[in-house]
Protein backbone atom coordinates (compact mmCIF):
# COMPACT_ATOMS: atom_id res chain seq x y z
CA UNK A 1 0.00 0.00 0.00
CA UNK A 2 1.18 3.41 -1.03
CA UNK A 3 0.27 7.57 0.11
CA UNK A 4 -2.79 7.04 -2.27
CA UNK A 5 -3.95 4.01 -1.20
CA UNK A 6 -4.23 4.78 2.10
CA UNK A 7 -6.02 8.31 1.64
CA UNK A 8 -8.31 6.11 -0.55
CA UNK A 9 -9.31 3.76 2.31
CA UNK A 10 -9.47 6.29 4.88
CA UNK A 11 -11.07 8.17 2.65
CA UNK A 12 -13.79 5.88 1.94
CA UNK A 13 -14.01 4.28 5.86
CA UNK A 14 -14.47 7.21 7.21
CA UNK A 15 -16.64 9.57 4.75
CA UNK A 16 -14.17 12.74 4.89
CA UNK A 17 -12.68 13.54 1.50
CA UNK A 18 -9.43 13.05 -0.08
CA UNK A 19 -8.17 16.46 0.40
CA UNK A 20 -9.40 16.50 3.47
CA UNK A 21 -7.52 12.61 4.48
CA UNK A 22 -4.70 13.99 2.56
CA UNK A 23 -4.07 17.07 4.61
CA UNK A 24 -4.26 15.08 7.77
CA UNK A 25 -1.91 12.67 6.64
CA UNK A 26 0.63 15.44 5.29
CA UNK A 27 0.07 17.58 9.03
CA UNK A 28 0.61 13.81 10.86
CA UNK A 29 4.10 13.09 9.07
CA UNK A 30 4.96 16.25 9.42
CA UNK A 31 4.57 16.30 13.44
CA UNK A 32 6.20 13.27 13.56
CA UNK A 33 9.13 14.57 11.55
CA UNK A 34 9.42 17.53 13.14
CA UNK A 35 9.56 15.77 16.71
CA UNK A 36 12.02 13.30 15.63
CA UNK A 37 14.56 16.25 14.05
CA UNK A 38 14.18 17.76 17.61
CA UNK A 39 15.05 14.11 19.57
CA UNK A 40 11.61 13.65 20.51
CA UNK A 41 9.49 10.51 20.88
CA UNK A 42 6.07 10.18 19.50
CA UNK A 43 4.36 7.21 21.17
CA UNK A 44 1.37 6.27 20.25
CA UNK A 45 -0.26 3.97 22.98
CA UNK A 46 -1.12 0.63 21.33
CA UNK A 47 0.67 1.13 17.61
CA UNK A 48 4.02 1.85 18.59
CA UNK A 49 6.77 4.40 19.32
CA UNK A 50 8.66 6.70 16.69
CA UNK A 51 12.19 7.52 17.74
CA UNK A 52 16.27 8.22 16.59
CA UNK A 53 18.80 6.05 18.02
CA UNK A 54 22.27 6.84 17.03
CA UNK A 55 24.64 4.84 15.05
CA UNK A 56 28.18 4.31 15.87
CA UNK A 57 31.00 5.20 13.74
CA UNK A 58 32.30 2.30 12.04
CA UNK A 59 34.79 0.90 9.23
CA UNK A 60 32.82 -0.24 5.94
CA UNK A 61 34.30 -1.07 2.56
CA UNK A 62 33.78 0.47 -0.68
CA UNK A 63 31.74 -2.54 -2.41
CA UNK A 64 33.58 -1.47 -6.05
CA UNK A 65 37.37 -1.13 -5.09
CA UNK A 66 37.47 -3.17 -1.26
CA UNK A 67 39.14 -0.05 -0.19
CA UNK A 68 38.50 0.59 3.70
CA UNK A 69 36.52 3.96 4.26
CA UNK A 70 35.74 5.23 7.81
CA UNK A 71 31.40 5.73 7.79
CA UNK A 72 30.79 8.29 10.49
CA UNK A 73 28.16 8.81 13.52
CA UNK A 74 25.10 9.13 12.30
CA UNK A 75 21.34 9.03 13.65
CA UNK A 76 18.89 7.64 12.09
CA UNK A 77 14.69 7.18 12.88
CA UNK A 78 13.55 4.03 14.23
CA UNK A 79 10.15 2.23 15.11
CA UNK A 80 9.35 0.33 17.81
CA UNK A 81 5.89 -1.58 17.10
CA UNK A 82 3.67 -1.48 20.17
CA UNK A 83 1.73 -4.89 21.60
CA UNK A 84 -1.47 -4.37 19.48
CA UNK A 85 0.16 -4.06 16.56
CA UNK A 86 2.22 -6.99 17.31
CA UNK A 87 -0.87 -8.95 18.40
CA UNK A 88 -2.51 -8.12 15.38
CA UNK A 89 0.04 -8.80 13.22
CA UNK A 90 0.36 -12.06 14.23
C-alpha cells in the first residue's frame, strides 16, 4: 500500500474527502518529523513508538574497489511496534 492508497481507504471508511484525508496525513508526518529532528518521541499507545537512536562510527568497505573507508556517527529514525500491533500482526 502506497500515500494514495491509504487516503483512498481512509477516505472511503471514514466519509471525509481526499483532500481532506490527505491534509491530515501530510500535518501527521509532518509532526512526527518535526519531533524526531528535535530528539523527541512520538508514542502512540497501542501502535508503537517513533524515535532516533544513534549509530556508531564504524569501518565499511567500498563494495567497487574493497578499499577501507571510515562511515561516520550518524542518527537515524527508528520504530518500535507497540503490543497491538504486534498482536494483530500475528
Amino acid at each position: 500500500m502506497n500515500k494514495t492508497d491509504l487516503i483512498n481507504n481512509i477516505s472511503t471508511s471514514s466519509g471525509l474527502t481526499k483532500r481532506d484525508v490527505e491534509t491530515v496525513l501530510n500535518g501527521f508526518l509532518s509532526e512526527i518529523t518535526d519531533a524526531l529532528t528535535k530528539g523527541d518521541k512520538v508514542q502512540l499507545i497501542g501502535f508503537g513508538t517513533f524515535e532516533t537512536r544513534k549509530r556508531a562510527a564504524r569501518t565499511g568497505r567500498n563494495p567497487q574497489t574493497g578499499e577501507e573507508i571510515n562511515i561516520s556517527e550518524s542518527t537515524v529514525p527508528a520504530f518500535k511496534a507497540g503490543n497491538k500491533l504486534k498482536e494483530a500482526v500475528n
